[in-house]
Protein backbone atom coordinates (compact mmCIF):
# COMPACT_ATOMS: atom_id res chain seq x y z
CA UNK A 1 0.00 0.00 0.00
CA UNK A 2 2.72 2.38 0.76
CA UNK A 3 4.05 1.85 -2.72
CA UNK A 4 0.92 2.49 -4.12
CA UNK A 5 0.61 5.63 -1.87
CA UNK A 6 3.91 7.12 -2.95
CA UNK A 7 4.14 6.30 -6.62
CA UNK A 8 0.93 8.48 -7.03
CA UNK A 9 2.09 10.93 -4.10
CA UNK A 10 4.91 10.95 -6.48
CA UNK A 11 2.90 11.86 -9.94
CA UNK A 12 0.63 14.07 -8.26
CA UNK A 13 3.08 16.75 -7.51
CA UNK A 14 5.37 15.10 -4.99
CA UNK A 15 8.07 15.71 -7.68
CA UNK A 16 7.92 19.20 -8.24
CA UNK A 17 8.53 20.22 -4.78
CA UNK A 18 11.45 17.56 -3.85
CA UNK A 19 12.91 19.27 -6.58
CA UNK A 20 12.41 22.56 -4.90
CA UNK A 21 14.12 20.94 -2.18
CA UNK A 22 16.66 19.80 -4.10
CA UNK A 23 17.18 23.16 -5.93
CA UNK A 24 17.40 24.95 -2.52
CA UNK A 25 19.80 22.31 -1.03
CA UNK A 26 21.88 22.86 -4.37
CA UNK A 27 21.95 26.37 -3.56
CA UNK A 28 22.93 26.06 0.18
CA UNK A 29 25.97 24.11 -0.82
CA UNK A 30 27.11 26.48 -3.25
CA UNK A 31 28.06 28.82 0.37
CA UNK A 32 30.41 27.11 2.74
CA UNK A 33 28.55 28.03 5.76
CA UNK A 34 25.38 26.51 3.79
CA UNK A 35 26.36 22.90 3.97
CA UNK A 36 24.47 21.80 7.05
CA UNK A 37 21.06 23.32 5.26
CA UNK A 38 21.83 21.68 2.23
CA UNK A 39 22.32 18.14 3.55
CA UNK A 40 18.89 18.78 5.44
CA UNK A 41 17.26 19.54 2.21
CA UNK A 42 18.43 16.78 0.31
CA UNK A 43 16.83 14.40 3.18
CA UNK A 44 13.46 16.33 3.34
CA UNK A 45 13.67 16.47 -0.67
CA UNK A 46 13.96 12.77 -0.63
CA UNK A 47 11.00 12.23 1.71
CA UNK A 48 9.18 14.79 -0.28
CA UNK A 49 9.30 12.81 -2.92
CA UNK A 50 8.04 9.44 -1.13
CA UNK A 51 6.97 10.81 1.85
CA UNK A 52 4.06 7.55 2.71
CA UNK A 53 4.78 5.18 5.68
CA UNK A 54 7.99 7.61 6.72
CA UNK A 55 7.78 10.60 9.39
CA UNK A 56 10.16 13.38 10.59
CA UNK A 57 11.08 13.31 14.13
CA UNK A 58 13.69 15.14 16.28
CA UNK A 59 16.50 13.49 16.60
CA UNK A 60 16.90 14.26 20.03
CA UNK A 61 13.72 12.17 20.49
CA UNK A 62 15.26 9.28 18.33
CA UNK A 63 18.71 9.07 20.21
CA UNK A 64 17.43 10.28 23.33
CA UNK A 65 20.92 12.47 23.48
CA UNK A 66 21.40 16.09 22.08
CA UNK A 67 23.31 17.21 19.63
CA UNK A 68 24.39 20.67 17.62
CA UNK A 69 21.06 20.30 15.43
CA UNK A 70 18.86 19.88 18.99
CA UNK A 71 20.91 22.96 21.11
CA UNK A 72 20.45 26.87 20.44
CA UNK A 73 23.22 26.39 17.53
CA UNK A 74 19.93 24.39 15.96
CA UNK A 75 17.23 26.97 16.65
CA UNK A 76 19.90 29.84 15.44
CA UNK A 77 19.93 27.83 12.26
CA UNK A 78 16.26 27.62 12.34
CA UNK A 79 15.49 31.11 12.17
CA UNK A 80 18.37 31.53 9.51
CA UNK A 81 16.71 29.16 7.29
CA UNK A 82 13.12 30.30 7.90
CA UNK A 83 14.23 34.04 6.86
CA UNK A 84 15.96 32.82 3.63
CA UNK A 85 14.00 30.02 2.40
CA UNK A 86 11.94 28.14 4.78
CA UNK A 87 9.09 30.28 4.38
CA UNK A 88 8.79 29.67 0.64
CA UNK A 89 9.07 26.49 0.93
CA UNK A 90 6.50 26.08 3.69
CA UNK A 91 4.03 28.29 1.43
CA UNK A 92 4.69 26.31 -1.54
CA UNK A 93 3.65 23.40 0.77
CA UNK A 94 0.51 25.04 2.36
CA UNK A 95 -0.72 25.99 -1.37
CA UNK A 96 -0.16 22.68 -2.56
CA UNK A 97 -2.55 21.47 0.36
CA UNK A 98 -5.35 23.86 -0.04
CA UNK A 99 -5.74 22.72 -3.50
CA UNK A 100 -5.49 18.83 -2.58
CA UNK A 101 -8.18 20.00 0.24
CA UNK A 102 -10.56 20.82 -2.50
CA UNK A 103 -11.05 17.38 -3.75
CA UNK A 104 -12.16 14.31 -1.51
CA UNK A 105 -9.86 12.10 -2.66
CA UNK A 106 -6.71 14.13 -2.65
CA UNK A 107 -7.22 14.95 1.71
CA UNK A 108 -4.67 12.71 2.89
CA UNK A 109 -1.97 14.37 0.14
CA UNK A 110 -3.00 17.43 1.40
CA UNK A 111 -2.15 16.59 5.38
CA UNK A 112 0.82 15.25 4.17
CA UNK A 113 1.96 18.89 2.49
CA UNK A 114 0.95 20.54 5.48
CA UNK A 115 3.27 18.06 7.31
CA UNK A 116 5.87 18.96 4.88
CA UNK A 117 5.21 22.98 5.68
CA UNK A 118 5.87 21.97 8.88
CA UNK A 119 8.98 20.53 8.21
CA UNK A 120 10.16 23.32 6.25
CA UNK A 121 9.45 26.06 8.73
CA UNK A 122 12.00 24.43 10.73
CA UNK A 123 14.60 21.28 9.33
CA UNK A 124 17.39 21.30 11.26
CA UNK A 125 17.22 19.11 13.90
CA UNK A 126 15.23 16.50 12.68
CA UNK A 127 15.63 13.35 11.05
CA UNK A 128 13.28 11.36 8.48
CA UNK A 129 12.36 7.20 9.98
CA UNK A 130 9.81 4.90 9.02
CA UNK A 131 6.92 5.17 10.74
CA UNK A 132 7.68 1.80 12.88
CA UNK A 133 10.89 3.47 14.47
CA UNK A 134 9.15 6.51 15.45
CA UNK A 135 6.93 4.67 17.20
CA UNK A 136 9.25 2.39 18.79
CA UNK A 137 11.19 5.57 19.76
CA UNK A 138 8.34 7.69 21.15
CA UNK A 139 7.34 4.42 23.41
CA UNK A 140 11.35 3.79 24.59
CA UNK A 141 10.90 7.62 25.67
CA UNK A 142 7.31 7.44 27.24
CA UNK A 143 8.79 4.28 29.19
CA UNK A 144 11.96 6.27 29.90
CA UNK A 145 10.25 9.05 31.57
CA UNK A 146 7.91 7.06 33.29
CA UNK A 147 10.92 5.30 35.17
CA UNK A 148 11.77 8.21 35.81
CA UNK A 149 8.93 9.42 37.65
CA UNK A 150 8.43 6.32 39.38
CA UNK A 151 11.92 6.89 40.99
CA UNK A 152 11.21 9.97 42.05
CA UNK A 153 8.28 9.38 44.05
């Protein structure tokens, strides 16, 4: 099914913007001090382009440790990359999903963008999984933290 899903996710427009991606993470690594953004976007542009059964997650909340991407250094780079590109990205995203909103049928594509706009407002940080490891990750954390709490009581 997931096949299925992204081979028409794919057709349907999932193309154009992973090249957008793409085109932006070309650009980044044109600048030396770019490099980290453009690695990002080649990542998102791949799961733009087959974004079904996946999910973006923090890494921080994958590895349970932090890292440069998690700290301030990653929110500084954040903000950079909202200012300069982000934010057309994220609106290409959010136009993309009002016009999948108008039909029935295209609904779940259009979540998916606004995922995506999500994504884009803020990259760095985060890491692309299958939808099995999230899960497994978010549940090693919930049981993590509820050791936690049991020792403290």
């Amino acid at each position: 099914m997931r096949a299925i899903g992204n081979l028409l996710w794919f057709i349907l427009g999932g193309i154009v913007l992973g090249l957008a991606w793409w085109v932006i993470g070309l650009i980044a690594f044109m600048t030396v001090i770019g490099i980290p953004w453009g690695r990002a976007c080649f990542v998102i542009g791949n799961f733009s382009f087959f974004p079904v059964g996946k999910e973006a997650i923090s890494r921080k909340e994958l590895s349970q440790q932090g890292d440069i991407g998690t700290s301030g250094f990653g929110l500084i780079g954040n903000i950079i990359w909202f200012i300069l590109a982000g934010f057309w990205l994220a609106l290409a995203h959010i136009i993309c999903a009002v016009a999948y909103f108008v039909t029935i049928i295209g609904i779940p594509f259009g979540i998916q963008h606004l995922k995506l706009a999500g994504i884009a407002i803020s990259p760095i940080g985060k890491t692309i999984v299958t939808k099995e490891v999230a899960l497994a990750a978010r549940t090693a954390n919930a049981k993590a933290t509820v050791a936690a709490l049991r020792n403290n009581i």
